[in-house]
PDB file of N, CA and C in Angstrom:
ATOM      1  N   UNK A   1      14.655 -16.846  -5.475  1.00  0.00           N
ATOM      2  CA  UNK A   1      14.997 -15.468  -5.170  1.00  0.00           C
ATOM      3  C   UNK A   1      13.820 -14.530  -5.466  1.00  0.00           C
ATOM      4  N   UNK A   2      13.162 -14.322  -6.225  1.00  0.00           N
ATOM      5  CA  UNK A   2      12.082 -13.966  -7.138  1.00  0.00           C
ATOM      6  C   UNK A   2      10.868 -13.945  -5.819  1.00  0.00           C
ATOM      7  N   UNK A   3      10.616 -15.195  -5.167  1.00  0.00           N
ATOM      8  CA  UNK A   3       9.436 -15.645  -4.524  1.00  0.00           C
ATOM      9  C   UNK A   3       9.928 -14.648  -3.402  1.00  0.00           C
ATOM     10  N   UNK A   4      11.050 -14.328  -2.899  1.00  0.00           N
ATOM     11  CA  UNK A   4      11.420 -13.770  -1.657  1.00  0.00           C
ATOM     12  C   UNK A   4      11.331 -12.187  -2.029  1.00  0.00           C
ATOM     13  N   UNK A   5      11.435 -11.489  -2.618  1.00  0.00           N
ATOM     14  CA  UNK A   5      11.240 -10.331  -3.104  1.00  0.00           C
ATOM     15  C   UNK A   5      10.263  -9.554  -3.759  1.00  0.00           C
ATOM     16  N   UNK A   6       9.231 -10.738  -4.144  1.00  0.00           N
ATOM     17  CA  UNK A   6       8.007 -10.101  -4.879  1.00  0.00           C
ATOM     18  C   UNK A   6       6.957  -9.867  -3.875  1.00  0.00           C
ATOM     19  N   UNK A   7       7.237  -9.935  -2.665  1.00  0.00           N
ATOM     20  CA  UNK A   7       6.167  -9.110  -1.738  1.00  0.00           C
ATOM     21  C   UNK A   7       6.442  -7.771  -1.457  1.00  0.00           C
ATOM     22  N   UNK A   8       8.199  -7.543  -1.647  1.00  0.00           N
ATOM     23  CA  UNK A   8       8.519  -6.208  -1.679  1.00  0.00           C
ATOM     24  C   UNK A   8       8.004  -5.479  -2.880  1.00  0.00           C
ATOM     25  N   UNK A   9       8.351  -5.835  -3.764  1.00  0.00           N
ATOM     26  CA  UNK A   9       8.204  -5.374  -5.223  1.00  0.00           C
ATOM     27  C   UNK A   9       6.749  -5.300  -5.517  1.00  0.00           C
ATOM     28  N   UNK A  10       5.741  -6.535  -5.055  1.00  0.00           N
ATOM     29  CA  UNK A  10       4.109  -5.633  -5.416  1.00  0.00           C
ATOM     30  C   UNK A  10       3.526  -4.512  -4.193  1.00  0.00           C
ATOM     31  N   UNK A  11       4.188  -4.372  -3.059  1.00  0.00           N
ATOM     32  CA  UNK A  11       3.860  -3.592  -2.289  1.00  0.00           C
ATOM     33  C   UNK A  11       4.689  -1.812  -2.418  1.00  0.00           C
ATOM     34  N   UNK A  12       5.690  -2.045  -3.357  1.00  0.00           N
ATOM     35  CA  UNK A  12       6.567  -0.700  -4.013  1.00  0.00           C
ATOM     36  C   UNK A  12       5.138  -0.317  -5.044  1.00  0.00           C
ATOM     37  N   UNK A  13       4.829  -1.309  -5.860  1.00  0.00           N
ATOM     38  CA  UNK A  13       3.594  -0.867  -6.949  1.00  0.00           C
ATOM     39  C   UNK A  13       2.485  -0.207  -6.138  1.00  0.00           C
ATOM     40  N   UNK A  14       2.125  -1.007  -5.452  1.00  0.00           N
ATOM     41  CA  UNK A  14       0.965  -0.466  -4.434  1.00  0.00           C
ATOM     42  C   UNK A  14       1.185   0.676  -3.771  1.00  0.00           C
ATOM     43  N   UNK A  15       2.421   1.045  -3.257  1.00  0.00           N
ATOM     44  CA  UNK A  15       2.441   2.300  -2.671  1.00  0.00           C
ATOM     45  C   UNK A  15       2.729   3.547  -3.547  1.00  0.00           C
ATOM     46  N   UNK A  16       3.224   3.003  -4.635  1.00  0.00           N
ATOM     47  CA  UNK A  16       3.660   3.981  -6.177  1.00  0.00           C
ATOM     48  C   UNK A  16       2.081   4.604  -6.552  1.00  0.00           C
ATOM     49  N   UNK A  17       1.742   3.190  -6.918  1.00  0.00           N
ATOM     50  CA  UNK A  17      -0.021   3.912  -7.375  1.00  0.00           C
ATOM     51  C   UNK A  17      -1.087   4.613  -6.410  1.00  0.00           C
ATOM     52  N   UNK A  18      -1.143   4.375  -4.694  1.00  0.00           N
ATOM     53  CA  UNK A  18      -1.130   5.029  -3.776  1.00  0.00           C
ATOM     54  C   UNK A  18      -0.891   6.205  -3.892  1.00  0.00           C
ATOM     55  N   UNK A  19       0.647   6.724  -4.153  1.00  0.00           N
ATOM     56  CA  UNK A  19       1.315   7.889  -4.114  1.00  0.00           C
ATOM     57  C   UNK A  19       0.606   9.061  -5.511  1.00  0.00           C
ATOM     58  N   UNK A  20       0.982   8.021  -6.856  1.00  0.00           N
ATOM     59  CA  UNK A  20       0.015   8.594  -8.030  1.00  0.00           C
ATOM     60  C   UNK A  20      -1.403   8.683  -7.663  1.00  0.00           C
ATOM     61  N   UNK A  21      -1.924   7.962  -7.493  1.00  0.00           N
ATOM     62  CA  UNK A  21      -3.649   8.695  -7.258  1.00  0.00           C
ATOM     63  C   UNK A  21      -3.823   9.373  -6.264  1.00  0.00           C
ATOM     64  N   UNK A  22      -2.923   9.796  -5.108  1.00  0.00           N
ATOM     65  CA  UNK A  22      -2.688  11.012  -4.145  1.00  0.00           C
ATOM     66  C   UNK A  22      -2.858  12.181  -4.958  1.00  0.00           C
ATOM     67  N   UNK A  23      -1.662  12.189  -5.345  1.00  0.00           N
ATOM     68  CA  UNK A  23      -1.045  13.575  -6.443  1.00  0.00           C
ATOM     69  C   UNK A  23      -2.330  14.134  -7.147  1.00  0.00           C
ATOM     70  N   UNK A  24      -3.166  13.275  -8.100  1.00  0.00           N
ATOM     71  CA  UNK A  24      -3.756  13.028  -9.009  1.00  0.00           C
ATOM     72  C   UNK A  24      -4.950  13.905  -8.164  1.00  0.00           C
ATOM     73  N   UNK A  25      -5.294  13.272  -7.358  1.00  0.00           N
ATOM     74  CA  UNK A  25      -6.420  14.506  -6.632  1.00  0.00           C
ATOM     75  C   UNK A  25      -6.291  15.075  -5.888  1.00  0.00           C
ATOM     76  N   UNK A  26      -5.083  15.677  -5.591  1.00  0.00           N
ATOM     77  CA  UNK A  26      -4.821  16.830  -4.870  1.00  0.00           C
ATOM     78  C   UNK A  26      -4.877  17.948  -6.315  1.00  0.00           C
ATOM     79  N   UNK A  27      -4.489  17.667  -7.209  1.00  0.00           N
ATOM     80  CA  UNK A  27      -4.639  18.292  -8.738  1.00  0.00           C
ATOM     81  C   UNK A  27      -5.684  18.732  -8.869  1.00  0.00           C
ATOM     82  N   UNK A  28      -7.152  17.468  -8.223  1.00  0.00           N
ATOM     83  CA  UNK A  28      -8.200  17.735  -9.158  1.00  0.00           C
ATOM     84  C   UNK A  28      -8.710  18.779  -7.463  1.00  0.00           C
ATOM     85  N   UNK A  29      -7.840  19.188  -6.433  1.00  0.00           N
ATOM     86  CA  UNK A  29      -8.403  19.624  -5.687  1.00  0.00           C
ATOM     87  C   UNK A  29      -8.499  19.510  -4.333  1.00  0.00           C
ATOM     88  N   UNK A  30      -8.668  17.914  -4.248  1.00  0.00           N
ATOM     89  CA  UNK A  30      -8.639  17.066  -3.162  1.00  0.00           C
ATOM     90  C   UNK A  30      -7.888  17.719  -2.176  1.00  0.00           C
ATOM     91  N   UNK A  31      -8.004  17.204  -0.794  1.00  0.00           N
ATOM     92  CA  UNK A  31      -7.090  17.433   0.057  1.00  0.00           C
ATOM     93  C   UNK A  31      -6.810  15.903   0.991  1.00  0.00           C
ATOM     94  N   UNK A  32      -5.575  16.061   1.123  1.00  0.00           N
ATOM     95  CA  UNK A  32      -5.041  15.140   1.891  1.00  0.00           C
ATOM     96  C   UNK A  32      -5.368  15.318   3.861  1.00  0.00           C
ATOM     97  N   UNK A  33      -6.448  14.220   4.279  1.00  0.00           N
ATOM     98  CA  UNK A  33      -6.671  14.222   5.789  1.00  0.00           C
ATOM     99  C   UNK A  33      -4.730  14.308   6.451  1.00  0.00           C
ATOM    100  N   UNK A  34      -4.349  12.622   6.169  1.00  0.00           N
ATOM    101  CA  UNK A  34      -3.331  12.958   6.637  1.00  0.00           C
ATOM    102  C   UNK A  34      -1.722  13.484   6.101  1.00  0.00           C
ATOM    103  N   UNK A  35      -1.739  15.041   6.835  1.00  0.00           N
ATOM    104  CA  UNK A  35      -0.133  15.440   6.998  1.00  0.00           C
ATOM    105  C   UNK A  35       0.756  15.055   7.087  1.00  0.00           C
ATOM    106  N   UNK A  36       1.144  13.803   7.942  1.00  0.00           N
ATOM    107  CA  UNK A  36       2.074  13.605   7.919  1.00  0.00           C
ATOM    108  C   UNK A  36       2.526  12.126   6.528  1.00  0.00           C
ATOM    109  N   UNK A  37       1.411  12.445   5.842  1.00  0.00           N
ATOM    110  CA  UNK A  37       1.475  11.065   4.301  1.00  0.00           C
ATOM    111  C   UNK A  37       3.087  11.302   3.759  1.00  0.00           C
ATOM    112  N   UNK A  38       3.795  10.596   3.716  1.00  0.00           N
ATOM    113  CA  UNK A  38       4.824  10.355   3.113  1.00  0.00           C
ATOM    114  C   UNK A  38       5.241   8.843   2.245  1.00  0.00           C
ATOM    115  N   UNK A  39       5.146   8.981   0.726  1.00  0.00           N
ATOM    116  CA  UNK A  39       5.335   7.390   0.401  1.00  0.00           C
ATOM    117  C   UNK A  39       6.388   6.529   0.608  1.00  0.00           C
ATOM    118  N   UNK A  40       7.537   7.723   1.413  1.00  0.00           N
ATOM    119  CA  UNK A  40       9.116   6.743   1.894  1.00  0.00           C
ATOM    120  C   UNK A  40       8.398   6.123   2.895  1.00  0.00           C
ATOM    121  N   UNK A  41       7.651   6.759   3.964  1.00  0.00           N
ATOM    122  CA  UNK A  41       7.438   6.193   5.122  1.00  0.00           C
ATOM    123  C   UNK A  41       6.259   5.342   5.087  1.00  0.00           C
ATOM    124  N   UNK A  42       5.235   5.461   4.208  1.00  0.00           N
ATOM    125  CA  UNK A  42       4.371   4.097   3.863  1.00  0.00           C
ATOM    126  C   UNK A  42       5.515   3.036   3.150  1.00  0.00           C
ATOM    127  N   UNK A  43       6.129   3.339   2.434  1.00  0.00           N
ATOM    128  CA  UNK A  43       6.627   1.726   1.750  1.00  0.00           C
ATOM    129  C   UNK A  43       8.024   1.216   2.714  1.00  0.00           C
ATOM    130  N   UNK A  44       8.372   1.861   4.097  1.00  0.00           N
ATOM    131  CA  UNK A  44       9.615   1.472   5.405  1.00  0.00           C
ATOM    132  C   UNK A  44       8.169   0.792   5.743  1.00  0.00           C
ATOM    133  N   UNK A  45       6.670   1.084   6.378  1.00  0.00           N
ATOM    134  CA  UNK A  45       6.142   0.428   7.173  1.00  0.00           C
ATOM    135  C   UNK A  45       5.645  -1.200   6.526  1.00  0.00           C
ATOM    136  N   UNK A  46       5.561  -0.862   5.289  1.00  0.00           N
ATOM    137  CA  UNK A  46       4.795  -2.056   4.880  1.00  0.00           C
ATOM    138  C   UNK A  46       6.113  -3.035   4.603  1.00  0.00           C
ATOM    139  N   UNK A  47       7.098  -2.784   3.848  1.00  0.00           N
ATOM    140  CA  UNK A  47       8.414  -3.228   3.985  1.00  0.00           C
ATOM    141  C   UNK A  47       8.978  -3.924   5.101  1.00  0.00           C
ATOM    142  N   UNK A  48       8.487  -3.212   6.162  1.00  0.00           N
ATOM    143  CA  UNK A  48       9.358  -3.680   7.937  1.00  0.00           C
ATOM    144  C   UNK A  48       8.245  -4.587   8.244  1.00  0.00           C
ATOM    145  N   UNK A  49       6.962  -4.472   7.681  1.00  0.00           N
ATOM    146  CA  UNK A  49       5.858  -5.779   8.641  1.00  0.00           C
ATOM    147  C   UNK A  49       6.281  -6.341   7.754  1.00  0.00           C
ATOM    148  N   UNK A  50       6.400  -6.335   6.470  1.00  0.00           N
ATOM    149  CA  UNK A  50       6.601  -7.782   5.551  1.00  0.00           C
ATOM    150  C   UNK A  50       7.866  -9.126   6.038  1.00  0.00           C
ATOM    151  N   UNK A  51       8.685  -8.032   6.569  1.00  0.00           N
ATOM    152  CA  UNK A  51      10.253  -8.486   6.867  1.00  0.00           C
ATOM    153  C   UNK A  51       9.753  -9.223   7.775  1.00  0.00           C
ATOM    154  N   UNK A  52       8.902  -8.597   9.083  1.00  0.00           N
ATOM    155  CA  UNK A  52       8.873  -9.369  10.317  1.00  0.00           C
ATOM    156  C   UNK A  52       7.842 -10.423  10.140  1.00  0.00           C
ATOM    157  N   UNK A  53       6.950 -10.054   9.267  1.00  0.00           N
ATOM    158  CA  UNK A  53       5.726 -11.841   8.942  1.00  0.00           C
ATOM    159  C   UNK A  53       6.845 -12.841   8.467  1.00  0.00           C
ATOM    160  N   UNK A  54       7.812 -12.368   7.682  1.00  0.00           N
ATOM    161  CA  UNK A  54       8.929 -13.497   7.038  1.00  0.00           C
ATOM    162  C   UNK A  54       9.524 -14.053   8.069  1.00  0.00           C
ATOM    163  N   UNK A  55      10.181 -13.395   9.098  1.00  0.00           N
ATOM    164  CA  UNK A  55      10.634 -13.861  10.098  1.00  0.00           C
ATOM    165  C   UNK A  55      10.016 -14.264  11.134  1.00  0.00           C
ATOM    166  N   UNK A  56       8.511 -14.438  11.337  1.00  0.00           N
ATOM    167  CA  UNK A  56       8.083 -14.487  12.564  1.00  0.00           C
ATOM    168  C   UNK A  56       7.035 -16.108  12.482  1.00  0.00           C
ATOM    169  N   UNK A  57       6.844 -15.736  11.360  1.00  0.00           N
ATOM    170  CA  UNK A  57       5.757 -16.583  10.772  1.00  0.00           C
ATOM    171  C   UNK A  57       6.441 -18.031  10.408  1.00  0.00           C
ATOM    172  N   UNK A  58       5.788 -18.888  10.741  1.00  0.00           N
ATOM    173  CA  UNK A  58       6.459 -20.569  10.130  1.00  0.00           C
ATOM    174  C   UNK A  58       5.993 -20.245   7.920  1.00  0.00           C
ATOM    175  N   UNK A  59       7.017 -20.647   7.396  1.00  0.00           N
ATOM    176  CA  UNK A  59       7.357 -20.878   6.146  1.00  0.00           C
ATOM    177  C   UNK A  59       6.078 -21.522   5.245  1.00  0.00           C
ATOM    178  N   UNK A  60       5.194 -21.463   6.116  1.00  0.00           N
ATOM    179  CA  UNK A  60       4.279 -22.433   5.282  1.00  0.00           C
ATOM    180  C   UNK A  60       2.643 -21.375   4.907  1.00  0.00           C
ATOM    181  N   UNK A  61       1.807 -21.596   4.984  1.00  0.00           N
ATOM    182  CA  UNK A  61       0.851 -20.580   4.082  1.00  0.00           C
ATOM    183  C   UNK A  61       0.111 -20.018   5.019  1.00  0.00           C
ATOM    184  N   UNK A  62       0.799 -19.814   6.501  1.00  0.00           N
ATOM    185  CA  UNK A  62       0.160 -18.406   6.958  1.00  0.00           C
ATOM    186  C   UNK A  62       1.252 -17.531   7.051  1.00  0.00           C
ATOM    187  N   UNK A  63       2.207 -17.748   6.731  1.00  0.00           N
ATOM    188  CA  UNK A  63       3.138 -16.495   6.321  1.00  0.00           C
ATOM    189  C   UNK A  63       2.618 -15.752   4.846  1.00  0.00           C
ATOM    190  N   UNK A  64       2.341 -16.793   3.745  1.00  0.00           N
ATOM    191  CA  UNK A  64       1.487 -16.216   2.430  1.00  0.00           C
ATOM    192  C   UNK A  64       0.875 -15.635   2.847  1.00  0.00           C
ATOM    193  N   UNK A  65      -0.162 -16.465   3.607  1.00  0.00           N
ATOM    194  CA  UNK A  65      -1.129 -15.326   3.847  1.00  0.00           C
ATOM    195  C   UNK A  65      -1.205 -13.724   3.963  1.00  0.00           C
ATOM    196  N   UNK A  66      -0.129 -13.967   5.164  1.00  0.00           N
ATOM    197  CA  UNK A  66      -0.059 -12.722   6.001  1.00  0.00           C
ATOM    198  C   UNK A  66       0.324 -11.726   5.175  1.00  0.00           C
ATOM    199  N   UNK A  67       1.063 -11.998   4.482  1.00  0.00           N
ATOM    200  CA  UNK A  67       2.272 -11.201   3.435  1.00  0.00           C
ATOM    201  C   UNK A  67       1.017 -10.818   2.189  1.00  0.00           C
ATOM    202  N   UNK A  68       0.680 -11.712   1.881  1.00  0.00           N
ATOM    203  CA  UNK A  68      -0.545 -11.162   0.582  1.00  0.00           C
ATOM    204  C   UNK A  68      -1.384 -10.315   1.305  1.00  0.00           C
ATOM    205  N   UNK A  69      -1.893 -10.597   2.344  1.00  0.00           N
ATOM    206  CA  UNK A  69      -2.714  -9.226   2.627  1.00  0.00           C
ATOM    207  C   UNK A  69      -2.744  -8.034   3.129  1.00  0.00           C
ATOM    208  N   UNK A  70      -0.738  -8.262   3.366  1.00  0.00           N
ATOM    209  CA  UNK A  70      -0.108  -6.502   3.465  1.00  0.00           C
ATOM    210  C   UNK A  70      -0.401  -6.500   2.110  1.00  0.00           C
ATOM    211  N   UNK A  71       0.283  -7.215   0.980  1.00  0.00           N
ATOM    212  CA  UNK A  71       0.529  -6.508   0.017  1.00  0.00           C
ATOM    213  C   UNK A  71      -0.872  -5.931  -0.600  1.00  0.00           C
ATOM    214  N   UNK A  72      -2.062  -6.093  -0.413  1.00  0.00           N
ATOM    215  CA  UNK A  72      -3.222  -6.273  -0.910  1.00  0.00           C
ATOM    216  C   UNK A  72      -3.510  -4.605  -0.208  1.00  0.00           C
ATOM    217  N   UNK A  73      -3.511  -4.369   1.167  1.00  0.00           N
ATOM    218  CA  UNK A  73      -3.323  -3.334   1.802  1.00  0.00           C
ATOM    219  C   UNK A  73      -2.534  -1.978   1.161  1.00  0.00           C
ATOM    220  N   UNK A  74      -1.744  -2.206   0.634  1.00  0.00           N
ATOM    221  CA  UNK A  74      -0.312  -1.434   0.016  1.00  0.00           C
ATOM    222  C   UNK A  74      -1.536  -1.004  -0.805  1.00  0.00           C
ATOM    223  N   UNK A  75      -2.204  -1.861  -2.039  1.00  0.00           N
ATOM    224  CA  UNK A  75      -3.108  -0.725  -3.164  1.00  0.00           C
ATOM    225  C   UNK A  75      -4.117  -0.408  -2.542  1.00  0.00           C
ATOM    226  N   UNK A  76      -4.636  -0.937  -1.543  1.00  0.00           N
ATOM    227  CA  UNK A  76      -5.862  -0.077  -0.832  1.00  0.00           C
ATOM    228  C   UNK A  76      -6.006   1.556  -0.711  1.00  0.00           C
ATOM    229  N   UNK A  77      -4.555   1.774  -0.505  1.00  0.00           N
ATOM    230  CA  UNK A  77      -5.077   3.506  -0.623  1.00  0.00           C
ATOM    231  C   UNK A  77      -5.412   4.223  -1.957  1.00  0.00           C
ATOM    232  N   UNK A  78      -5.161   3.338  -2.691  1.00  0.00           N
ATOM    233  CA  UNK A  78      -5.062   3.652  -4.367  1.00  0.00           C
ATOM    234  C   UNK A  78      -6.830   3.371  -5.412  1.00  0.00           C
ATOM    235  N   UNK A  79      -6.810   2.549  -4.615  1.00  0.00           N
ATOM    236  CA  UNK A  79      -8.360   1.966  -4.195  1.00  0.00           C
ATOM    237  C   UNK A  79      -9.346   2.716  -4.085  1.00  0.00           C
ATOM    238  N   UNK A  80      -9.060   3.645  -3.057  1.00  0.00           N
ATOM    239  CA  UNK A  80      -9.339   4.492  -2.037  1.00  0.00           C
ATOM    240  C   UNK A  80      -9.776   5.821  -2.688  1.00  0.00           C
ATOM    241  N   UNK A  81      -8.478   6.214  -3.426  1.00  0.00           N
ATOM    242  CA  UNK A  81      -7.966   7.582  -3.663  1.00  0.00           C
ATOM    243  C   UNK A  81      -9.005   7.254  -5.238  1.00  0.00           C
ATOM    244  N   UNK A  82      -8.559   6.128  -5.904  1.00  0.00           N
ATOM    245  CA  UNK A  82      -9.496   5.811  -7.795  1.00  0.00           C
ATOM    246  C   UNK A  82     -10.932   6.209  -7.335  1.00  0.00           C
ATOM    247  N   UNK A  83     -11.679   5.840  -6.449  1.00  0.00           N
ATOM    248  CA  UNK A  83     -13.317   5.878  -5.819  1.00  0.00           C
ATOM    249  C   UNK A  83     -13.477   6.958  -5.900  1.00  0.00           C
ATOM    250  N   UNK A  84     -12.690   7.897  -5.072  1.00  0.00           N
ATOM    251  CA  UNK A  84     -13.076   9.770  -4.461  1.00  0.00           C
ATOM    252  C   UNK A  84     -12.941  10.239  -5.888  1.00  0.00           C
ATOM    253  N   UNK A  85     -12.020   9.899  -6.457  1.00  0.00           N
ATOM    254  CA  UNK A  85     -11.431  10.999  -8.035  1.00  0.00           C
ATOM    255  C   UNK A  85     -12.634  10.655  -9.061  1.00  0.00           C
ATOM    256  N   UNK A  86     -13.239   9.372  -8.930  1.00  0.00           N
ATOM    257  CA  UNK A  86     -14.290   8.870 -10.151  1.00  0.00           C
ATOM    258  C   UNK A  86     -15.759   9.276  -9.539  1.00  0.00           C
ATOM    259  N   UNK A  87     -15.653   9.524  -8.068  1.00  0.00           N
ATOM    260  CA  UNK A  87     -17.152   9.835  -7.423  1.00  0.00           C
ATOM    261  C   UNK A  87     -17.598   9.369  -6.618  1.00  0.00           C
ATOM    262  N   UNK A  88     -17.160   7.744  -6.720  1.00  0.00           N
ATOM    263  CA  UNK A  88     -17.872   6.486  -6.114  1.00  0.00           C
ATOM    264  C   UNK A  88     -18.105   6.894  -4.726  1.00  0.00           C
ATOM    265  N   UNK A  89     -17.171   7.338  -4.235  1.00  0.00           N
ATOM    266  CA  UNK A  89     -17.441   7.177  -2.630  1.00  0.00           C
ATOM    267  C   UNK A  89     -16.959   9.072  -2.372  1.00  0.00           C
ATOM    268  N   UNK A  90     -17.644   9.366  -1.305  1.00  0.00           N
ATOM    269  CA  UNK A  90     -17.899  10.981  -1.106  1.00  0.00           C
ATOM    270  C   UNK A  90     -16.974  11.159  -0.219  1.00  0.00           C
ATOM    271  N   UNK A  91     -15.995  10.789   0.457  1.00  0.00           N
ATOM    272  CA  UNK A  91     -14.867  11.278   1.058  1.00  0.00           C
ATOM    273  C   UNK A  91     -14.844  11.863   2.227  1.00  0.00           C
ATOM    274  N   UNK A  92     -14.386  12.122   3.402  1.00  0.00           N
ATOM    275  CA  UNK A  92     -14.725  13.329   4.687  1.00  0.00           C
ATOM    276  C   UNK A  92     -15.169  14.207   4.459  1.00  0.00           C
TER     277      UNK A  92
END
């Protein structure tokens, strides 16, 4: 049960910390490119491809695959957002 749900559950983290390092530099200033950012509607999209790699995909390790590198995707914006707030990377 555990194995079937923990692609949901690290991609909720990923879009949580996404959502927190959003916030976090819009605080320090930042502005958000996209308007229409919503974290209900990032964690329905990554949620609904996960569902359909489960269902689409044969059971064996290119469904892992597929599924680990949404979920890997999910902290990318968080990734993203840690770089601009610390400096690393200069932003639009």
């Amino acid at each position: 049960m555990l194995k079937r749900i923990s692609p949901y559950l690290l991609s909720l983290g990923g879009v949580l910390s996404d959502y927190t390092t959003t916030a976090q530099g819009l605080r320090l200033g930042f502005s958000e490119i996209n308007s229409h950012y919503h974290p209900v509607l990032a964690l329905v999209v990554f949620w609904g491809l996960i569902t359909l790699l489960a269902w689409a995909l044969p059971k064996k390790n290119s469904m892992n695959l597929g599924v680990h590198a949404l979920v890997f995707l999910s902290f990318l914006g968080a990734i993203n957002n840690a770089a601009l707030i610390l400096g690393l990377f200069p932003g639009l």
